[in-house]
PDB file of N, CA and C in Angstrom:
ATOM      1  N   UNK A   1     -27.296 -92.378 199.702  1.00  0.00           N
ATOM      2  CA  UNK A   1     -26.683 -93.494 200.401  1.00  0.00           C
ATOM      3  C   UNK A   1     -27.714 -94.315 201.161  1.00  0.00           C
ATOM      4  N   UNK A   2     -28.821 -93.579 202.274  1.00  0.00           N
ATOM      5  CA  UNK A   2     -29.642 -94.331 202.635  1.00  0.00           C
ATOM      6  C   UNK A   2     -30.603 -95.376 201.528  1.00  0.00           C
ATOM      7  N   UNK A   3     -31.001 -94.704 200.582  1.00  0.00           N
ATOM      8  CA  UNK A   3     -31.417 -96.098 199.638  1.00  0.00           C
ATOM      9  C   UNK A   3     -30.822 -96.916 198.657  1.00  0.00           C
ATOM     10  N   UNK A   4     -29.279 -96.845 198.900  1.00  0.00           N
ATOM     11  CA  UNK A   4     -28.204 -97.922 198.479  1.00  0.00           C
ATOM     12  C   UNK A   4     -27.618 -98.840 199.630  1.00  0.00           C
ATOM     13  N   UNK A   5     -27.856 -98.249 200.715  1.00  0.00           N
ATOM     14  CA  UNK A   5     -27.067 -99.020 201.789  1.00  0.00           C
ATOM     15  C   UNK A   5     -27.522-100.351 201.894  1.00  0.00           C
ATOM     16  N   UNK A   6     -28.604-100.861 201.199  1.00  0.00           N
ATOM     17  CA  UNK A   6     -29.181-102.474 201.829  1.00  0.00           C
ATOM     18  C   UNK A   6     -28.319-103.193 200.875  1.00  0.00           C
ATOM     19  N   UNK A   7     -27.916-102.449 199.719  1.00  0.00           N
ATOM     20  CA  UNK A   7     -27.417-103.644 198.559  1.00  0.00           C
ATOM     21  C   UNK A   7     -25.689-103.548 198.493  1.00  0.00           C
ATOM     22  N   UNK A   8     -25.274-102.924 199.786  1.00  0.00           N
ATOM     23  CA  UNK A   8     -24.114-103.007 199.795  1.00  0.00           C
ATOM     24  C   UNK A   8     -23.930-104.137 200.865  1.00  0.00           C
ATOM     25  N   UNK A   9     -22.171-104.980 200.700  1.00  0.00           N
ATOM     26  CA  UNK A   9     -22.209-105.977 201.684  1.00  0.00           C
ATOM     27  C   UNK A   9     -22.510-105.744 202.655  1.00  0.00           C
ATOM     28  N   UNK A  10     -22.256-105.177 203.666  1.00  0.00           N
ATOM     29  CA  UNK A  10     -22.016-104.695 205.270  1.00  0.00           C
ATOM     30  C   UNK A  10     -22.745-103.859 205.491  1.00  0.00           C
ATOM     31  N   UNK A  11     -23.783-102.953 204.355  1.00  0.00           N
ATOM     32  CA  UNK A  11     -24.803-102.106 204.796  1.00  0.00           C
ATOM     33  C   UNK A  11     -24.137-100.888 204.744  1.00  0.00           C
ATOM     34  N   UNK A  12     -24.796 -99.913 205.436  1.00  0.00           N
ATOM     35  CA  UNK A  12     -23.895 -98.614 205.455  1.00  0.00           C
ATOM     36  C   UNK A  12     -24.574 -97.760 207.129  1.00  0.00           C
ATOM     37  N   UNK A  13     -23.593 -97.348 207.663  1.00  0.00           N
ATOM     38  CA  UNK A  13     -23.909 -96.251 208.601  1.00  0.00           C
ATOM     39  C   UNK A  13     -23.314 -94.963 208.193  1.00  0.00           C
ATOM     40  N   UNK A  14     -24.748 -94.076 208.180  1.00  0.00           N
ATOM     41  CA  UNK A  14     -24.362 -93.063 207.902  1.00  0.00           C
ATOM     42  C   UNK A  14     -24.675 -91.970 209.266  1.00  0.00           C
ATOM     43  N   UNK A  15     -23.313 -90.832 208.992  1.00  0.00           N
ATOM     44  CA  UNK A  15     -23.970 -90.090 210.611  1.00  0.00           C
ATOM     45  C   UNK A  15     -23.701 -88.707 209.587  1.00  0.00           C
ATOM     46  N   UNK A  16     -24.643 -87.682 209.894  1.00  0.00           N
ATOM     47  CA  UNK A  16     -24.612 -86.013 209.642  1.00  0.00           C
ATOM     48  C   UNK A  16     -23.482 -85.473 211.189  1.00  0.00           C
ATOM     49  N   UNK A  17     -23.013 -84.860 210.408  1.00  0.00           N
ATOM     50  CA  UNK A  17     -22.077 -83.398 211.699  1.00  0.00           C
ATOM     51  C   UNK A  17     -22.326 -81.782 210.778  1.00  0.00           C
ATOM     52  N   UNK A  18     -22.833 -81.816 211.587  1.00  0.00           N
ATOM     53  CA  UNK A  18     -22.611 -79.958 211.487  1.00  0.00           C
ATOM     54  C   UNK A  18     -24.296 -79.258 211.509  1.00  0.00           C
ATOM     55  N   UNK A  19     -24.482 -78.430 210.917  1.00  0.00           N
ATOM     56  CA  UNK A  19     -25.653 -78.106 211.313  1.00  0.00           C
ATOM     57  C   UNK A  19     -27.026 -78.455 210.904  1.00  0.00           C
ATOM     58  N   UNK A  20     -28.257 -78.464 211.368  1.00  0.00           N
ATOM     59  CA  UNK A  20     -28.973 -79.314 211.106  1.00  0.00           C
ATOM     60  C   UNK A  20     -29.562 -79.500 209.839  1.00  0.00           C
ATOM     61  N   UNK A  21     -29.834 -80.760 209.658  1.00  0.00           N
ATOM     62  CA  UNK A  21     -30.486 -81.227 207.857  1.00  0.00           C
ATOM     63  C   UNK A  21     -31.340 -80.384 207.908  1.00  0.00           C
ATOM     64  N   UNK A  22     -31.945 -79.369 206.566  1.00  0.00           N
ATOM     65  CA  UNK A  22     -32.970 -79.077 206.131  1.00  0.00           C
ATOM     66  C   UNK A  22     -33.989 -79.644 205.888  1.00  0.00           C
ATOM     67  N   UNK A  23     -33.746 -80.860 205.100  1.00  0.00           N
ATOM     68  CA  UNK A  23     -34.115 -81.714 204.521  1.00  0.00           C
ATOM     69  C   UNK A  23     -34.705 -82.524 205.533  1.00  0.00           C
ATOM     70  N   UNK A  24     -35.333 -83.269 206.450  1.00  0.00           N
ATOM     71  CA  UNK A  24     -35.560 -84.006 207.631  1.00  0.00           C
ATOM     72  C   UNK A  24     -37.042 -84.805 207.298  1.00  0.00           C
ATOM     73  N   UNK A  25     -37.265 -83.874 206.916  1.00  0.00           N
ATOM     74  CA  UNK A  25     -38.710 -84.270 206.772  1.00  0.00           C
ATOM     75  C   UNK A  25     -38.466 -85.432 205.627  1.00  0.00           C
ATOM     76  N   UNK A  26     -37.689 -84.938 204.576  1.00  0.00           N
ATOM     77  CA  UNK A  26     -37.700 -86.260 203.437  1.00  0.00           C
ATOM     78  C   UNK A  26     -36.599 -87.647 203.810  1.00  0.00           C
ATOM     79  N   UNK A  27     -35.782 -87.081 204.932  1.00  0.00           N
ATOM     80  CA  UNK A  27     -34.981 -88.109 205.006  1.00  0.00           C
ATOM     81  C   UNK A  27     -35.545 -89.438 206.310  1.00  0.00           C
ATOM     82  N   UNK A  28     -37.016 -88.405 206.382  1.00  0.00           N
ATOM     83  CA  UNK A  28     -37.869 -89.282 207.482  1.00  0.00           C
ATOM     84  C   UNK A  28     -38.944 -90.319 206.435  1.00  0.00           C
ATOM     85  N   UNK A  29     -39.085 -89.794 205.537  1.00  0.00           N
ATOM     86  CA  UNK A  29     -39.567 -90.160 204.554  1.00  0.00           C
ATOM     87  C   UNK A  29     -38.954 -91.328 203.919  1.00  0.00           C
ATOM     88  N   UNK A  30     -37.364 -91.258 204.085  1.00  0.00           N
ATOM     89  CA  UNK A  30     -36.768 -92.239 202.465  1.00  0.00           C
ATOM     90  C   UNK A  30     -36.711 -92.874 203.997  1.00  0.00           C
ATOM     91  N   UNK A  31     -36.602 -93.367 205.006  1.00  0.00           N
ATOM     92  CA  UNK A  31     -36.866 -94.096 206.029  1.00  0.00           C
ATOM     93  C   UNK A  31     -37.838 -94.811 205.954  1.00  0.00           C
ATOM     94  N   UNK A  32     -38.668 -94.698 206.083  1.00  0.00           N
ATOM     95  CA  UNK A  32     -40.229 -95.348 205.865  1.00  0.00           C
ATOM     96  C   UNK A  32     -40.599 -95.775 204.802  1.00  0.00           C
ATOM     97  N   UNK A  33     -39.721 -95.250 203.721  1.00  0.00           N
ATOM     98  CA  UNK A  33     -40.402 -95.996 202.508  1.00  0.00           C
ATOM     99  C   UNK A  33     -39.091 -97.330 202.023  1.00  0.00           C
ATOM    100  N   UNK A  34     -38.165 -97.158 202.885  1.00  0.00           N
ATOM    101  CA  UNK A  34     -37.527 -98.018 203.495  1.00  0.00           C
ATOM    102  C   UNK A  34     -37.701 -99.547 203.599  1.00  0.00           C
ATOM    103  N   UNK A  35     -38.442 -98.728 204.953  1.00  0.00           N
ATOM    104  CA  UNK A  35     -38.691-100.248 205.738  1.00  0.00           C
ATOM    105  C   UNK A  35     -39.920-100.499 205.553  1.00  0.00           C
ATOM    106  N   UNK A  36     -41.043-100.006 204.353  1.00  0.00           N
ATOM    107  CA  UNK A  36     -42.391-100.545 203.885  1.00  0.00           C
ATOM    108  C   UNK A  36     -41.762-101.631 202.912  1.00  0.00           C
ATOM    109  N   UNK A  37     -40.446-101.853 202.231  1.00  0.00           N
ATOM    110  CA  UNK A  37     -39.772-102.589 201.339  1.00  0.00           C
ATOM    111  C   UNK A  37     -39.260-103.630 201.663  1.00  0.00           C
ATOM    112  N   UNK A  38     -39.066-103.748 203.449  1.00  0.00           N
ATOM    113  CA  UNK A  38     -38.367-104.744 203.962  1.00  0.00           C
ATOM    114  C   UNK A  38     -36.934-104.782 204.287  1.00  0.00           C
ATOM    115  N   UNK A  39     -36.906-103.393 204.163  1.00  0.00           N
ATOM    116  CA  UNK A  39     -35.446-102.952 204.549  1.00  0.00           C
ATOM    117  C   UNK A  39     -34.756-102.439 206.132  1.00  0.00           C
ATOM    118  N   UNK A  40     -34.213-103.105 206.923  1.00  0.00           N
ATOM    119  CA  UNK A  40     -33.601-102.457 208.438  1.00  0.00           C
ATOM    120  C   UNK A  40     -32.946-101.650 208.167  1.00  0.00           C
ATOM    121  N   UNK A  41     -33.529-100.843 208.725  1.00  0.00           N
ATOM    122  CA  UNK A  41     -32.983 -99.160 208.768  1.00  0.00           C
ATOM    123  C   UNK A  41     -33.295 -99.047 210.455  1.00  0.00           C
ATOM    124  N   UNK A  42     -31.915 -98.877 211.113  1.00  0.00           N
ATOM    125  CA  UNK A  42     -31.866 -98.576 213.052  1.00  0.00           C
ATOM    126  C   UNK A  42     -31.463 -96.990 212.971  1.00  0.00           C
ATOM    127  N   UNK A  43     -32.581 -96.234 213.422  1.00  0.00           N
ATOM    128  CA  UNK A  43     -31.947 -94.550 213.726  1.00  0.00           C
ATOM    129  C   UNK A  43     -31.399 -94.910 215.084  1.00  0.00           C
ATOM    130  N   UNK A  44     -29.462 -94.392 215.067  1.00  0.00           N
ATOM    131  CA  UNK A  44     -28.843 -94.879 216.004  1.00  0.00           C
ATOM    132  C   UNK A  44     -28.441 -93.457 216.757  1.00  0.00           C
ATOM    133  N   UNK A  45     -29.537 -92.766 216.079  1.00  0.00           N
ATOM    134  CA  UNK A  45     -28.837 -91.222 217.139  1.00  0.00           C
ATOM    135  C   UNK A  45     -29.914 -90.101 215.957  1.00  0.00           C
ATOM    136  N   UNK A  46     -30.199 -88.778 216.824  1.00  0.00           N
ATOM    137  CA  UNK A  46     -30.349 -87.930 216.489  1.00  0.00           C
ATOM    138  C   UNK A  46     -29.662 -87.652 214.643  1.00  0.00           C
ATOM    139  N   UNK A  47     -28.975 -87.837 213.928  1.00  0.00           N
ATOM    140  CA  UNK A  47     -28.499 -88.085 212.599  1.00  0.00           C
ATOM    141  C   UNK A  47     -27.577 -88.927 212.572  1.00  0.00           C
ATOM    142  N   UNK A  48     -27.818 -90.162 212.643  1.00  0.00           N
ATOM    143  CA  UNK A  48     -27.129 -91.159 212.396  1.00  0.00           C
ATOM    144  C   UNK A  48     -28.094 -92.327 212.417  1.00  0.00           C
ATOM    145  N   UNK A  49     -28.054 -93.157 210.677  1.00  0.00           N
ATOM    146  CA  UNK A  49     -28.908 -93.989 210.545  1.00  0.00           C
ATOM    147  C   UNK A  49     -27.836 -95.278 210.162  1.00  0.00           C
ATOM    148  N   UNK A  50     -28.452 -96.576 210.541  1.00  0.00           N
ATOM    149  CA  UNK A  50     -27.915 -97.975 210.138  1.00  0.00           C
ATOM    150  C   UNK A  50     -28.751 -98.293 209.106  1.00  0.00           C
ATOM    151  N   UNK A  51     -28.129 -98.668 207.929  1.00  0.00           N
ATOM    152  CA  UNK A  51     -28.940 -99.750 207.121  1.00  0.00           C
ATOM    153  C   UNK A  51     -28.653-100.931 206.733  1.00  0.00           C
ATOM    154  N   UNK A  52     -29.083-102.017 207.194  1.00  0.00           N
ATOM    155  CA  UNK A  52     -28.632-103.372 207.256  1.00  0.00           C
ATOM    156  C   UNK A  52     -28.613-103.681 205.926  1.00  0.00           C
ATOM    157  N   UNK A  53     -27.605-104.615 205.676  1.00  0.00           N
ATOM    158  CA  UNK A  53     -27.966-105.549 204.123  1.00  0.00           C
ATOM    159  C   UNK A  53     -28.384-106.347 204.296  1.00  0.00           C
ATOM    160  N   UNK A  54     -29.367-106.236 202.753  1.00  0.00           N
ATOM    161  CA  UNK A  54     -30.528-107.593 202.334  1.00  0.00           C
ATOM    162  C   UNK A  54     -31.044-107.151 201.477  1.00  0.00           C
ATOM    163  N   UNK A  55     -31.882-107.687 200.600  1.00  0.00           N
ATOM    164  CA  UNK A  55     -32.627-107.703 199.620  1.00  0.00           C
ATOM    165  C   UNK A  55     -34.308-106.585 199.977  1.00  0.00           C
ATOM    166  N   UNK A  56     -34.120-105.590 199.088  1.00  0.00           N
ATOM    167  CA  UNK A  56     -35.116-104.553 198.934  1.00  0.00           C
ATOM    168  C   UNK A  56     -36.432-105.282 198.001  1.00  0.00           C
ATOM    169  N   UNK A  57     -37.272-104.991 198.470  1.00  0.00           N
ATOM    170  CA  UNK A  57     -38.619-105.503 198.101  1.00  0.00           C
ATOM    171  C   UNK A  57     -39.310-104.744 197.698  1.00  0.00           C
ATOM    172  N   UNK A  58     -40.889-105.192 196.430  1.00  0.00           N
ATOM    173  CA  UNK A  58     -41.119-103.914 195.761  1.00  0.00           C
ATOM    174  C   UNK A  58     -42.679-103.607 196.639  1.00  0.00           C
ATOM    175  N   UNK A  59     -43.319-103.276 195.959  1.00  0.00           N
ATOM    176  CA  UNK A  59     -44.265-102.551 196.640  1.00  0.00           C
ATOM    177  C   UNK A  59     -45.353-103.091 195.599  1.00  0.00           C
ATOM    178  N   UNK A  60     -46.398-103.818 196.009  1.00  0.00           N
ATOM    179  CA  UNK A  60     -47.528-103.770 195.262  1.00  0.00           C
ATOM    180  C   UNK A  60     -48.784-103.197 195.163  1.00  0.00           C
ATOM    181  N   UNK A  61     -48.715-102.365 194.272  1.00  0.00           N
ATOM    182  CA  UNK A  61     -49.736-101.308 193.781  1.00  0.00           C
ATOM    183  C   UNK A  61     -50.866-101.487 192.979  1.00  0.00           C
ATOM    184  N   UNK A  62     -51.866-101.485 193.083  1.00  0.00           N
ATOM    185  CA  UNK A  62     -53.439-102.166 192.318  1.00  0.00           C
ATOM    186  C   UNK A  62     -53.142-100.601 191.938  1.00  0.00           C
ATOM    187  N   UNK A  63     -53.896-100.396 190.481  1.00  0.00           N
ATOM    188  CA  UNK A  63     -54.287 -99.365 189.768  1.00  0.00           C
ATOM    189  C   UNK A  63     -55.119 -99.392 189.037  1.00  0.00           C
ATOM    190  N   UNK A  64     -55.710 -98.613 189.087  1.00  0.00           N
ATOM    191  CA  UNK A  64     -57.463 -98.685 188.332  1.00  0.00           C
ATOM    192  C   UNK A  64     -57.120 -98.665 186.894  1.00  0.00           C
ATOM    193  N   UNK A  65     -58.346 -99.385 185.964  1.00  0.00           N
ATOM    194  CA  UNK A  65     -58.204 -99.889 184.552  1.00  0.00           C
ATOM    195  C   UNK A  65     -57.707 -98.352 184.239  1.00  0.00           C
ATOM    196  N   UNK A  66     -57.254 -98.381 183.209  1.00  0.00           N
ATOM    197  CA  UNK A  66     -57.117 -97.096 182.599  1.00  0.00           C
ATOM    198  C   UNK A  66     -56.300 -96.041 183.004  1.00  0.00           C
ATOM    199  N   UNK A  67     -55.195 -96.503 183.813  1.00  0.00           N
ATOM    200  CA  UNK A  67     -54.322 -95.602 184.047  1.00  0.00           C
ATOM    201  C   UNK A  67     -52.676 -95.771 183.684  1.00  0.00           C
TER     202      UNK A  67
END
């Protein structure tokens, strides 16, 4: 959901209940690689993230000849 929420109308807030994500480390991750795209993402609490709608942007990557 966090990397669909920009291309929905109204965005999406998502909140976790119950016990804590395992996962944290990657969901700190799909955050940041996020908003390197141009995407608003507001952490509005301890597990609860906003993701604004708008248009996701790509990432430009130089790669050496031959790969």
């Amino acid at each position: 959901l966090l990397l669909a929420g920009a291309r929905f109308e109204h965005g999406v807030r998502i909140e976790h209940q119950g016990p804590p994500i395992p996962s944290q480390p990657h969901v700190t991750m799909t955050l940041e690689a996020l908003r390197d795209v141009g995407v608003v993402v507001e952490e509005v609490g301890e597990s609860c993230w906003q993701v604004e709608p708008g248009p996701i942007g790509g990432l430009g990557l130089a790669l050496p000849a031959g790969t």
